[in-house]
Protein backbone atom coordinates (compact mmCIF):
# COMPACT_ATOMS: atom_id res chain seq x y z
CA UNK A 1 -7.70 -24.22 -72.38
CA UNK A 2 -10.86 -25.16 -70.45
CA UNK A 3 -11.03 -28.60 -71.75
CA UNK A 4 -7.79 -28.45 -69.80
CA UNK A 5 -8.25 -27.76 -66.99
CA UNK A 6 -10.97 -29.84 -67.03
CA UNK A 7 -8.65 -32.96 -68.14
CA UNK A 8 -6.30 -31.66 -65.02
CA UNK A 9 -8.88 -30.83 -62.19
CA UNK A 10 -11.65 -28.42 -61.84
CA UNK A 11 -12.30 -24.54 -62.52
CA UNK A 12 -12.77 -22.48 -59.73
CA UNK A 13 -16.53 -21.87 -60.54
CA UNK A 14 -16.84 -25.41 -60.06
CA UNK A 15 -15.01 -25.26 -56.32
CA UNK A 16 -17.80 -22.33 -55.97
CA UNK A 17 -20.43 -24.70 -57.04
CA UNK A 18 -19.04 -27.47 -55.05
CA UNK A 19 -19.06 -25.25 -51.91
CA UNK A 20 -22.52 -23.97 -52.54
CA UNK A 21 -23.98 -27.05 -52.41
CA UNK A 22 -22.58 -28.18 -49.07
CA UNK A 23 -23.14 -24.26 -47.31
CA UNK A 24 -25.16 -25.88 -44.36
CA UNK A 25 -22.90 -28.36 -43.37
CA UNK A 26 -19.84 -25.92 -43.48
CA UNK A 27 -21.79 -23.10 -41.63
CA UNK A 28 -23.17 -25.67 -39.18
CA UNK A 29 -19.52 -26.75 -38.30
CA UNK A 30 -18.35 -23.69 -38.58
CA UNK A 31 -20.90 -22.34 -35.94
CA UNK A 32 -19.90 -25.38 -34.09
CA UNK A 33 -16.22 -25.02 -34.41
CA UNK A 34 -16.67 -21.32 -33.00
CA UNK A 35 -18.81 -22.14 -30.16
CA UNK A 36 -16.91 -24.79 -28.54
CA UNK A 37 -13.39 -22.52 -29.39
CA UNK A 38 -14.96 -19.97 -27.60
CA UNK A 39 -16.65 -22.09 -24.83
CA UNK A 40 -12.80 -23.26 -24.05
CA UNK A 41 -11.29 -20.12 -24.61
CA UNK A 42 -13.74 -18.27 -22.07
CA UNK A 43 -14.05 -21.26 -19.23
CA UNK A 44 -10.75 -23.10 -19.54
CA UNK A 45 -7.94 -21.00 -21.11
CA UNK A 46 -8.86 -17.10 -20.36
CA UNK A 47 -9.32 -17.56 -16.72
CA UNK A 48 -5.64 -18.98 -16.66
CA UNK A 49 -3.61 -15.87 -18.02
CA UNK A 50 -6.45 -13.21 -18.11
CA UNK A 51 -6.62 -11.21 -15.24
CA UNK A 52 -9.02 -8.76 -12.98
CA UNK A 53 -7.56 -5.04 -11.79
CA UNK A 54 -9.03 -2.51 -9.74
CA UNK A 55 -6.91 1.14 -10.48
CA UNK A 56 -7.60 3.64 -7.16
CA UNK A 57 -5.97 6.09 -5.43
CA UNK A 58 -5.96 6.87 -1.55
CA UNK A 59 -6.91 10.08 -0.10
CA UNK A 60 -6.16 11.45 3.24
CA UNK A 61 -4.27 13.99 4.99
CA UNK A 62 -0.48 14.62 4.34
CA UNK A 63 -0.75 11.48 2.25
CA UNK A 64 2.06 12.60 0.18
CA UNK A 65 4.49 12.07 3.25
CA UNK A 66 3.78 8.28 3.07
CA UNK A 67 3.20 8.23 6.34
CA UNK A 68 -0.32 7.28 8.76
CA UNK A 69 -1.58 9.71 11.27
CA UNK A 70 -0.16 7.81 13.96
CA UNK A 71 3.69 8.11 11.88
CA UNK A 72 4.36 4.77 10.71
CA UNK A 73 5.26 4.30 7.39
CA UNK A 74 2.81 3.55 4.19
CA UNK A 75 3.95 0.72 1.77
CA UNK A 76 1.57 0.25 -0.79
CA UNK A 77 3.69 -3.28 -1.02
CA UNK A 78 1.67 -4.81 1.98
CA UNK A 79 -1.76 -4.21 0.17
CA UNK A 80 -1.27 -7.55 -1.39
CA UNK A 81 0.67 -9.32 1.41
CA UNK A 82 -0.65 -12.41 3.23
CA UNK A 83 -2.59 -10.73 6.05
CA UNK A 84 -4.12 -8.12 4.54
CA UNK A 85 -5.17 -10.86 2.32
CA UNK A 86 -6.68 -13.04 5.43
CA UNK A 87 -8.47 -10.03 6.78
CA UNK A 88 -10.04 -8.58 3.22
CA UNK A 89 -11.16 -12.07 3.17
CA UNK A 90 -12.66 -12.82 6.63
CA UNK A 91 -14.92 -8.92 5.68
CA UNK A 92 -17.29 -10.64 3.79
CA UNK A 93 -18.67 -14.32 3.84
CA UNK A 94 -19.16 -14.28 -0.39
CA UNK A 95 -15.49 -14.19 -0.29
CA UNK A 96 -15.31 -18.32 1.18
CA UNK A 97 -14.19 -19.50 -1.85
CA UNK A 98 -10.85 -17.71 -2.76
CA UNK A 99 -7.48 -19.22 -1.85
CA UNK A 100 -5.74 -16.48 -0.54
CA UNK A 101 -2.52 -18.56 0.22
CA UNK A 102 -2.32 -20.03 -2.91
CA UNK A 103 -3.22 -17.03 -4.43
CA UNK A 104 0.17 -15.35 -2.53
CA UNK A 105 2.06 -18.61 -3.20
CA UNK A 106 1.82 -18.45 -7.37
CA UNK A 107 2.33 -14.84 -7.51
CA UNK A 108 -1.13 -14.85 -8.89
CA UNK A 109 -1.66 -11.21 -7.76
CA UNK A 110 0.18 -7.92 -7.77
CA UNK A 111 0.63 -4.51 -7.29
CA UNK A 112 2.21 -1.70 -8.80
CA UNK A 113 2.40 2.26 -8.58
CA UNK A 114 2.41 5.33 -10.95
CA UNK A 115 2.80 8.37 -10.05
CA UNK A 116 1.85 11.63 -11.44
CA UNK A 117 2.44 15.61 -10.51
CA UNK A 118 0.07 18.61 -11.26
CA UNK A 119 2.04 21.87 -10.23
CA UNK A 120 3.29 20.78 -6.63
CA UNK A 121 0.64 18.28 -5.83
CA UNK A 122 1.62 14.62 -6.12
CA UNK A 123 -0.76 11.86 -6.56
CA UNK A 124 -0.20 8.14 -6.86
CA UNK A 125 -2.48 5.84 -8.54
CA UNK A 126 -1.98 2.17 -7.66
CA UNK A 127 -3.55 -0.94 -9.83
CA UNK A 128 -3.74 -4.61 -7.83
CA UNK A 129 -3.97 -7.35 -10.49
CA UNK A 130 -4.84 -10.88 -9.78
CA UNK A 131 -5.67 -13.94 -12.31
CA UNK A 132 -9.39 -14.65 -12.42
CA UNK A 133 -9.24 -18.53 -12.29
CA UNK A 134 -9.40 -17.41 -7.85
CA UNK A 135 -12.81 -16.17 -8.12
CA UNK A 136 -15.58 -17.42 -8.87
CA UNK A 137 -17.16 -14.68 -10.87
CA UNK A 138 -16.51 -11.17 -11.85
CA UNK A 139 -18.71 -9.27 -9.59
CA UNK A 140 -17.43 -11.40 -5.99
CA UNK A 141 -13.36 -10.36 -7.80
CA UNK A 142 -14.50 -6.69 -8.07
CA UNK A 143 -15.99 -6.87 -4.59
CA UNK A 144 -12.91 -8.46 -3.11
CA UNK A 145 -9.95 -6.46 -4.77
CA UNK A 146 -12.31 -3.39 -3.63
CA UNK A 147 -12.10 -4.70 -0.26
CA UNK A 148 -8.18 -5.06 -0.21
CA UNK A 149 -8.04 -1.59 -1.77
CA UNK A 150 -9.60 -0.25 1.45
CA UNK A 151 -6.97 -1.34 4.01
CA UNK A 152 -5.28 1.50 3.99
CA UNK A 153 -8.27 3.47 4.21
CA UNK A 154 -9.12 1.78 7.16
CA UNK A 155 -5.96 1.84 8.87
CA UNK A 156 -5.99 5.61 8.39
CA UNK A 157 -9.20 6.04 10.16
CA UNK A 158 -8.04 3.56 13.22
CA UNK A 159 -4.95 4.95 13.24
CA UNK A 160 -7.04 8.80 13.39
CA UNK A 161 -8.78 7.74 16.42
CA UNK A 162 -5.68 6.61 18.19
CA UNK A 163 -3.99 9.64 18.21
CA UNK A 164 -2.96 10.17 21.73
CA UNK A 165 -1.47 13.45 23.33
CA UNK A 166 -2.03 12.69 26.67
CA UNK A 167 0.26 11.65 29.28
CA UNK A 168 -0.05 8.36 31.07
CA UNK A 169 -1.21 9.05 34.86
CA UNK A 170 0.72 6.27 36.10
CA UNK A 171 4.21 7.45 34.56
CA UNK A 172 3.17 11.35 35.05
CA UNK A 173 2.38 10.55 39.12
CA UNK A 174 5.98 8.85 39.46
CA UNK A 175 7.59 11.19 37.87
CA UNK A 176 9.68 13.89 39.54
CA UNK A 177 8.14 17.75 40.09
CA UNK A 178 10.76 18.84 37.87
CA UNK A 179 9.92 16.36 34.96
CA UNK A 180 6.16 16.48 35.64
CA UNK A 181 6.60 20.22 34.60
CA UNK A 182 8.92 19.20 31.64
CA UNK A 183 6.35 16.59 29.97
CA UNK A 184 3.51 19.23 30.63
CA UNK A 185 5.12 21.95 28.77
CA UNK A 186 6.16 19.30 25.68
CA UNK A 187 2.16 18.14 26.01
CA UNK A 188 1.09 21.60 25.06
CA UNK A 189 3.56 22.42 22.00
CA UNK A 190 2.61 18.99 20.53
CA UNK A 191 -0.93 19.98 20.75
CA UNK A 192 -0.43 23.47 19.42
CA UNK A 193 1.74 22.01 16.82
CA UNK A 194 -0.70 19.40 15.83
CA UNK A 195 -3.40 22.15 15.27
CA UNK A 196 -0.80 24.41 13.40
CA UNK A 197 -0.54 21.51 11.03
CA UNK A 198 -3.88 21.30 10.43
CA UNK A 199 -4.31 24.57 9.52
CA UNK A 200 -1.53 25.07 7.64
CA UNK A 201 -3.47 22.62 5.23
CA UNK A 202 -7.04 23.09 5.66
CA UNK A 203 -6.90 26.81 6.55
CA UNK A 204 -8.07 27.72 9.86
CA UNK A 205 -11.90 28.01 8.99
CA UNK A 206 -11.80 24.51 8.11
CA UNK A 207 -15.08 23.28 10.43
CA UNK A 208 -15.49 20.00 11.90
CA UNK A 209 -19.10 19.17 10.44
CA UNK A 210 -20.43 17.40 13.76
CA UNK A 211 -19.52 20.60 15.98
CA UNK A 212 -19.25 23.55 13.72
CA UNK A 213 -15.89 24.49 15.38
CA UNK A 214 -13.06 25.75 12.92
CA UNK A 215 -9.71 24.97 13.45
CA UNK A 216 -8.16 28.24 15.06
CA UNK A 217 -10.99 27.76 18.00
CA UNK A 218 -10.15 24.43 18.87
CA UNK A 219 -6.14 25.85 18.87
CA UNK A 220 -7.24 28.77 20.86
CA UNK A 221 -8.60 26.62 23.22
CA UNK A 222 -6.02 24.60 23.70
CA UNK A 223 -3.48 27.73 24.14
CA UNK A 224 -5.80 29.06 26.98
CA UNK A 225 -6.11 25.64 28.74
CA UNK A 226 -2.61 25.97 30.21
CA UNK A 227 -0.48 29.14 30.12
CA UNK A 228 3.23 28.50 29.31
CA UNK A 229 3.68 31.51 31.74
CA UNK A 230 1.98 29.86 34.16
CA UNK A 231 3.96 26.26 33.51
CA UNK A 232 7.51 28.77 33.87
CA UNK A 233 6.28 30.48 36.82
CA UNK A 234 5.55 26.96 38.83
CA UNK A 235 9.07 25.87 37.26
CA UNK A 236 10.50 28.88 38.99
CA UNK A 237 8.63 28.51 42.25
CA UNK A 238 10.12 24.79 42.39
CA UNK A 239 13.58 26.08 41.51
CA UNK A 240 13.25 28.18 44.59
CA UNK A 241 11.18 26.21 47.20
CA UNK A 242 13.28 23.30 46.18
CA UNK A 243 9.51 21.10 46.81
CA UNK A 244 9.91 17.58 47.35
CA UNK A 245 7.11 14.82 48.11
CA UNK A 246 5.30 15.42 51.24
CA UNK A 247 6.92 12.28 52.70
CA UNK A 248 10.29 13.58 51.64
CA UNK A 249 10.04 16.87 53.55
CA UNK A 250 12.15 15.91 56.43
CA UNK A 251 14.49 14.37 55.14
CA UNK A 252 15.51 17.26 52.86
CA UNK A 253 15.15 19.71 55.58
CA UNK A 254 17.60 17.90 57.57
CA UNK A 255 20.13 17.72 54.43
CA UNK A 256 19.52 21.21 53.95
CA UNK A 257 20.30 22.10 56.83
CA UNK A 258 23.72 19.89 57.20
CA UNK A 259 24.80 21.71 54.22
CA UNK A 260 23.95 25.20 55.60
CA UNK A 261 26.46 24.40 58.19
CA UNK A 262 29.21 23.18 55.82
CA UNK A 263 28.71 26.07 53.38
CA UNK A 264 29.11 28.10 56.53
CA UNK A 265 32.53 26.45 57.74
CA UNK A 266 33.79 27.13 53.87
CA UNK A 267 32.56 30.86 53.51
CA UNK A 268 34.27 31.41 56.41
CA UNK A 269 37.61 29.74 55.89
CA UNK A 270 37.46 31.50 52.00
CA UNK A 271 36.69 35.04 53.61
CA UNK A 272 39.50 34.43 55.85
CA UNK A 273 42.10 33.03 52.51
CA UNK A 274 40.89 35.94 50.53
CA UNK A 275 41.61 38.54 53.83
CA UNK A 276 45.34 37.15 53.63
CA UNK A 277 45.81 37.39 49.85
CA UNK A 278 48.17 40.59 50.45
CA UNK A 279 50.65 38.49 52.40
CA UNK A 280 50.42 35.73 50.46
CA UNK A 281 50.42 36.98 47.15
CA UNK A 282 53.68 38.80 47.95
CA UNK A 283 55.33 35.42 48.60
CA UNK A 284 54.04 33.90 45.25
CA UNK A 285 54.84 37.44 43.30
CA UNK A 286 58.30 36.28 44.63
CA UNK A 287 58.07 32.98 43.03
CA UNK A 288 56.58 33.34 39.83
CA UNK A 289 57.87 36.78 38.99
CA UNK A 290 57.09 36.33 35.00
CA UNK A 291 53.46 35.37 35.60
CA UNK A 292 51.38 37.90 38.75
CA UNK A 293 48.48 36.87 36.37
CA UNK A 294 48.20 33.32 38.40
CA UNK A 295 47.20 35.31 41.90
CA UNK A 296 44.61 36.97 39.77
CA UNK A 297 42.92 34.07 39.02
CA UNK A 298 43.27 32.63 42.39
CA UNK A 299 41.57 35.40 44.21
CA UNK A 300 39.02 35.44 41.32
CA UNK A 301 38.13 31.80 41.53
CA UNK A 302 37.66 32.49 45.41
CA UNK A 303 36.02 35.21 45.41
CA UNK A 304 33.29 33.09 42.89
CA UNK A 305 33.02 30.25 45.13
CA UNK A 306 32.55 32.47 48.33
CA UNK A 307 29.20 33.63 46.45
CA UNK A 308 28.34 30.83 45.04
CA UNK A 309 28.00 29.35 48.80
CA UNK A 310 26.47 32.16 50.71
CA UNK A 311 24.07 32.32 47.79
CA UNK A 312 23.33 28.88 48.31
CA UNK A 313 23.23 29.23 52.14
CA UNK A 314 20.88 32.47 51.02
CA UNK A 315 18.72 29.62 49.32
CA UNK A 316 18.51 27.26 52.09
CA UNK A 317 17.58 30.15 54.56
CA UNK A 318 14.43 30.41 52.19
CA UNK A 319 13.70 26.97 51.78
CA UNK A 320 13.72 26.27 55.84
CA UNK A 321 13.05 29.66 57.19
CA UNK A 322 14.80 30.87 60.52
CA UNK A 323 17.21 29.12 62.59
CA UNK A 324 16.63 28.89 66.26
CA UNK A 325 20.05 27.45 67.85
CA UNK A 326 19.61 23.52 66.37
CA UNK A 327 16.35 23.88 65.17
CA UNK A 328 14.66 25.85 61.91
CA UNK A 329 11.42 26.65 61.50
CA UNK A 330 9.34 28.38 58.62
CA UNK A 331 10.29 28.39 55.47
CA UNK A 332 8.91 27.95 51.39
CA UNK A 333 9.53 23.70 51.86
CA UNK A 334 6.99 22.68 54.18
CA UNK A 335 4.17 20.78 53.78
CA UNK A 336 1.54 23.06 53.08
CA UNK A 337 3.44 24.47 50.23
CA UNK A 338 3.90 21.35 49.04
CA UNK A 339 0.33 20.38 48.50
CA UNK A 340 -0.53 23.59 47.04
CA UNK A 341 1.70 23.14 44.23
CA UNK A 342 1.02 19.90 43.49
CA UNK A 343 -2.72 20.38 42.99
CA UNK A 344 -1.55 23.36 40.76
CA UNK A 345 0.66 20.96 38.44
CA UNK A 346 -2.13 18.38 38.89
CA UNK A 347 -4.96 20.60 37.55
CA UNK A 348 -2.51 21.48 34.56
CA UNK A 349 -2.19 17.97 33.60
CA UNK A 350 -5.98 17.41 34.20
CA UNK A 351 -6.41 20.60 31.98
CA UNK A 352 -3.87 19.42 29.06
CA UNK A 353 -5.23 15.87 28.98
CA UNK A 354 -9.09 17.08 28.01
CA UNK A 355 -7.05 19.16 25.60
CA UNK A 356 -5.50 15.92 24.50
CA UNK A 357 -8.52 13.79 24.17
CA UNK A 358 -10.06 16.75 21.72
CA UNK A 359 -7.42 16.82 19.69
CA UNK A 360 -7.95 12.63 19.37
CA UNK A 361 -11.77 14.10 18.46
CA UNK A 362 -10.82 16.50 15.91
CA UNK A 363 -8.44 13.97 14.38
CA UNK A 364 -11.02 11.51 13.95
CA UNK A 365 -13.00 14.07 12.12
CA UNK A 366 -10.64 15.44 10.04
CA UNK A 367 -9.55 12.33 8.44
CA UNK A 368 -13.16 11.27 8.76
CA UNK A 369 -14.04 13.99 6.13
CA UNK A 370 -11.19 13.96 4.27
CA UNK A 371 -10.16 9.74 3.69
CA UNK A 372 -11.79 7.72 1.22
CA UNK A 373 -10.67 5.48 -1.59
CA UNK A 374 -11.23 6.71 -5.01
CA UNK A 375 -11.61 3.99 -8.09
CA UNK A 376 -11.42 4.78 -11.30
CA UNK A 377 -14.20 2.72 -12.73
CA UNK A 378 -17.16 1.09 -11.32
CA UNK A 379 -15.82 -2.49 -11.63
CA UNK A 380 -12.66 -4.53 -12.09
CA UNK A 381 -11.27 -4.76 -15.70
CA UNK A 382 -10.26 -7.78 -17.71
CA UNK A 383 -7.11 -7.40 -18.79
CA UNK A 384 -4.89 -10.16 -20.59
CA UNK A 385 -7.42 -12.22 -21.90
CA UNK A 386 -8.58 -13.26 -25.94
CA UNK A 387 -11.48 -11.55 -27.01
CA UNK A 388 -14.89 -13.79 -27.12
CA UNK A 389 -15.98 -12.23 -30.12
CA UNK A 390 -12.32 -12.56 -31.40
CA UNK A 391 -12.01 -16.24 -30.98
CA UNK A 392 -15.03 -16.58 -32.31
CA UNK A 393 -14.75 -14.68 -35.55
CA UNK A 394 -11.34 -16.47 -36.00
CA UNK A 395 -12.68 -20.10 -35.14
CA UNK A 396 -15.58 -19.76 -37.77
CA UNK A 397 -13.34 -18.02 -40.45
CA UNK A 398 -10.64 -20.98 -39.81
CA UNK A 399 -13.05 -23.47 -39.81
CA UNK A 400 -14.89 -22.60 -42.94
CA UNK A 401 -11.47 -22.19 -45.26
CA UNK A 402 -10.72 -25.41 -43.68
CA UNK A 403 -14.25 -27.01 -44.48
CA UNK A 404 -13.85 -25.64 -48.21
CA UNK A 405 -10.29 -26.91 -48.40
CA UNK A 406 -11.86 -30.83 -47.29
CA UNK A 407 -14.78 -30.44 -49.35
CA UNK A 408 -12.18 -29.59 -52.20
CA UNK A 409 -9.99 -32.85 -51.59
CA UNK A 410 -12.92 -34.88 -51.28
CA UNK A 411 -14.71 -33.64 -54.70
CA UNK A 412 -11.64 -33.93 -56.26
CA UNK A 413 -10.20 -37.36 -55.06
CA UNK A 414 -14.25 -38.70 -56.20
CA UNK A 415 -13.50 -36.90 -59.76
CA UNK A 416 -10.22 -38.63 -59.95
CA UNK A 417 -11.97 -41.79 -58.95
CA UNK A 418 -14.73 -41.17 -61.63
CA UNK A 419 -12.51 -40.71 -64.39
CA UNK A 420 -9.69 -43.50 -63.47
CA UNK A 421 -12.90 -45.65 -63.70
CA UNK A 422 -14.15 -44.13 -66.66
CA UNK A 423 -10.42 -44.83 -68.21
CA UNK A 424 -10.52 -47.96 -67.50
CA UNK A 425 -14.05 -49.15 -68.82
CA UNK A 426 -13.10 -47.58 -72.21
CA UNK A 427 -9.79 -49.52 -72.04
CA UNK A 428 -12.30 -52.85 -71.88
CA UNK A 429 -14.57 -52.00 -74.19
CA UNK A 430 -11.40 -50.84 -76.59
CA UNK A 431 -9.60 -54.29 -76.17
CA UNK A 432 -13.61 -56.16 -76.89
CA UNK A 433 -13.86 -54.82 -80.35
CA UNK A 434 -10.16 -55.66 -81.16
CA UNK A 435 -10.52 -59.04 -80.17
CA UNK A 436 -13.98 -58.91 -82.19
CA UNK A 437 -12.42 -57.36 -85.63
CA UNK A 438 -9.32 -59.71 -85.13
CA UNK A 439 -11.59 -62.56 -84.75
CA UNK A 440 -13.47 -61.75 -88.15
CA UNK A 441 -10.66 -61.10 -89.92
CA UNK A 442 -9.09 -64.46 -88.79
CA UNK A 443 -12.45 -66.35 -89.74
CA UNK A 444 -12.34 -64.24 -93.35
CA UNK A 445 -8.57 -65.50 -93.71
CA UNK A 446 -9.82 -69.16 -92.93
CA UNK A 447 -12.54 -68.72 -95.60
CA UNK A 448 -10.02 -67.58 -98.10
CA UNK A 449 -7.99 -70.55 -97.52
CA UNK A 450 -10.07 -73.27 -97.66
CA UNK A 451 -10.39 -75.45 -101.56
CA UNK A 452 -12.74 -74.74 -103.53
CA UNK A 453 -15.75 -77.08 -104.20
CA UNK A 454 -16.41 -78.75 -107.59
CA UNK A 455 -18.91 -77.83 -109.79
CA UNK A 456 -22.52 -79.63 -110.09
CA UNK A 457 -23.56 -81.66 -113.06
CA UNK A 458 -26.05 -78.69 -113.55
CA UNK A 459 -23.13 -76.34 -113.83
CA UNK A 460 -21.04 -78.39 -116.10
CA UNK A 461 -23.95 -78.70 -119.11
C-alpha cells in the first residue's frame, strides 16, 4: 500500500517533512502577507466604511418639552446640518483640515435618536456618526464630534441669557394710558409665572449658587415690586379721570364738554317722551291690542338710556369740574393730575423692568447649573471597521495554507520530473543491452553458419 502511494505521489508525513524544511520562508511570507493586509486594511480600506461616534445626551431644564428657554423648537436633526458644521469647525484651529461640505455632501455623517423612560422621566440619548477617512486622526474626530455635540448646549445657555421680560421703552412711552396699564399687569404674571415654573421643578429652596437666594425670594420679590391692587386701582382712577396726554388736555375738555350739552338736550327730550307715555301708550294699546308688552319695552329702553346719559353727564361733571355759564373749571382731568399719574405708571414700569432684568439673571443661573452635555465614554468609538488583529490572524493563516499548498505543487511537479526522468534513463539503458544481446546472438548465428575448415596434415596421420 505504501509502495503505492509512493508510485502515485507522496504520504502526508512527507508533505510534513516537505513543509518543515521550508518553515522560514512560509512564516517570513506569512508575516509579510499579514503586515501589508493589515497595513491596507487599517490606512486604505477601514477609514472608507469604518466610522467614529460620539453617544451623549443633553441636559437642561424642561428639556423633555423639546423646546429652548427662549421657546423655539429643538431638532436634534440640525446637529449635523451645514452650519452647525461651519461653526463647530471655525471653534478650534486643529479642526483646518476637515471638509465639512463634503462631509454634508456624501452623507458621510449622521445622526440618530433613542429614547428611553424610567417611571415618568424621559431621556433621549443621541449618537452622531461620521466616516473617519475626514479626520485626520482619532483624537482631532473625538474632539470635533464633541464640539458639534455641544451646540445645543450652547444655544441653551445664549438662549438663557436672552430671556427678556421687559417692555421696550420706546413702544411702552407710545402706548396709550390704558394699554400702558394692560402690558404692565401681563409683565408681572409672566414674571410670577416664570418663577412658578421654576419652582414647580427645582422646589422653591432651589439657591442660585452666586447669590444664595432660593427661588420663592426672588418670586416674592417680584410680587412686592408692583401690587396688582395697585395696577387696578390706577386702572380705575383712569376709567374715571378719563387722563389723556398733557398736550391732549384741551382738546378733550372741550369735547367733553360739547357732549355734556348734547347729553343734556337728549335727557331732556327722553324725560319729556317718558312724562307722555300715559297718552301715548293709550293710542298704541289701541293699535296693537294683542301685544301691550311692546310699550313695556319702549318705556324700559328709555328709561335705560335716560341713565345711561345723565350718568355720563355725571362723569363729565367729574372729569371738568363746575360749569360757570360757557366756561368749566376744576375737575379730576387737568394737568396736574395728569402728571401725577403718569409718574405713578412710570415708576411701575421702572419697578417691573429691574424685576425683569433679574429674572434674565436667575435664568442664566439656573440653566448655568443645570446644562451640560453628558458622553457616554471618554472618546469616540470605531464602529464598522475589520479588526487589525483580525485581518491579521486571517492574512497569516491564509497565507501559510496557501504557502503549504505551493510548496506542495512544486515538490510534487520536481518528483514527477525526477521520476519521468528516471523512466526514461532505464528505458535507454533497457533498449542498450537488447541491442547488445541481439548483437551477440547475431554474431553466434554467423559463427554457426560459416564452413568448416579442413583438417591439417598433422590431424590427418
Amino acid at each position: 500500500m505504501q509502495e503505492e502511494e509512493r508510485q502515485e505521489g507522496m504520504t502526508l508525513g512527507e508533505l510534513f517533512r516537505i513543509v518543515l524544511k521550508k518553515i522560514w520562508i512560509l512564516l517570513g511570507v506569512s508575516v509579510a502577507v499579514a503586515l501589508a493586509g493589515t497595513a491596507i486594511m487599517a490606512f486604505a480600506v477601514n477609514p472608507r466604511i469604518a466610522k467614529y461616534a460620539v453617544d451623549f445626551s443633553i441636559v437642561y431644564p424642561a428639556s423633555d418639552t423639546l423646546k429652548y428657554p427662549d421657546g423655539s423648537p429643538f431638532y436634534y436633526q440640525d446637529l449635523v446640518s451645514e452650519n452647525n458644521l461651519v461653526a463647530a469647525k471655525a471653534s478650534d484651529e486643529a479642526f483646518a483640515p476637515i471638509d465639512v461640505e463634503k462631509l454634508v455632501d456624501e452623507n458621510s455623517i449622521a445622526i440618530t435618536v433613542k429614547s428611553a423612560e424610567t417611571g415618568t422621566v424621559k431621556t433621549d440619548t443621541y449618537t452622531i456618526e461620521a466616516v473617519q477617512s475626514y479626520f485626520p486622526n482619532k483624537d482631532v474626530a473625538t474632539a470635533f464630534l464633541r464640539a458639534l455635540a455641544r451646540g445645543p448646549e450652547a444655544r441653551v445657555l445664549a438662549a438663557a441669557k436672552d430671556i427678556d421680560f421687559t417692555i421696550d421703552e420706546e413702544v411702552f412711552s407710545g402706548s396709550s394710558f390704558l394699554a400702558q396699564l394692560t402690558l404692565l399687569s401681563s409683565q408681572k404674571e409672566n414674571i410670577l409665572s416664570q418663577y412658578d415654573a421654576w419652582i414647580e421643578l427645582f422646589g422653591g429652596s432651589y439657591r442660585n449658587r452666586e447669590t444664595g437666594k432660593s427661588l420663592f425670594t426672588y418670586r416674592t420679590e417680584a410680587a412686592t415690586v408692583c401690587d396688582l391692587a395697585a395696577l387696578t386701582s390706577l386702572t380705575g382712577e383712569l376709567e374715571r379721570g378719563g387722563y389723556v396726554p398733557v398736550k391732549s388736555i384741551e382738546d378733550e375738555r372741550k369735547s367733553l364738554a360739547a357732549e355734556y350739552e348734547i347729553n343734556e338736550n337728549i335727557i331732556e327730550t327722553l324725560r319729556t317722551l317718558l312724562a307722555d307715555v300715559p297718552s301715548s301708550a293709550g293710542v298704541r294699546l289701541a293699535a296693537v291690542k294683542e301685544e301691550p308688552s311692546i310699550i313695556t319695552e319702549d318705556v324700559k329702553g328709555v328709561s335705560e338710556l335716560l341713565a345711561e346719559k345723565v350718568e355720563r353727564n355725571r362723569l363729565i361733571e367729574y372729569r371738568l369740574g363746575t360749569k360757570e355759564g360757557e366756561n368749566w373749571t376744576g375737575g379730576a382731568l387737568n394737568e396736574t393730575n395728569v402728571n401725577a399719574f403718569v409718574a405713578r405708571v412710570n415708576e411701575q414700569y421702572r419697578a417691573l423692568n429691574g424685576a425683569a432684568g433679574t429674572v434674565a439673571t436667575v435664568s442664566a443661573a439656573i440653566y448655568g447649573q443645570e446644562t451640560y452635555t453628558r458622553f457616554d465614554t471618554p472618546r469616540a468609538e470605531e464602529k464598522g471597521g475589520m479588526s487589525s488583529i483580525f485581518v491579521a490572524v486571517a492574512l497569516f493563516v491564509i497565507a501559510f495554507v496557501v504557502g503549504a499548498v505551493v510548496v506542495f505543487f512544486l515538490e510534487n511537479s520536481r518528483r514527477a520530473r525526477a521520476k519521468a526522468a528516471q523512466a526514461s534513463g532505464n528505458s535507454a539503458e533497457a533498449e542498450k543491452v537488447e541491442v547488445k544481446e541481439k548483437a551477440i546472438v547475431e554474431e553466434k548465428a554467423a559463427e554457426a553458419e560459416k564452413p568448416a575448415a579442413p583438417e591439417s596434415p598433422e590431424e590427418e596421420k
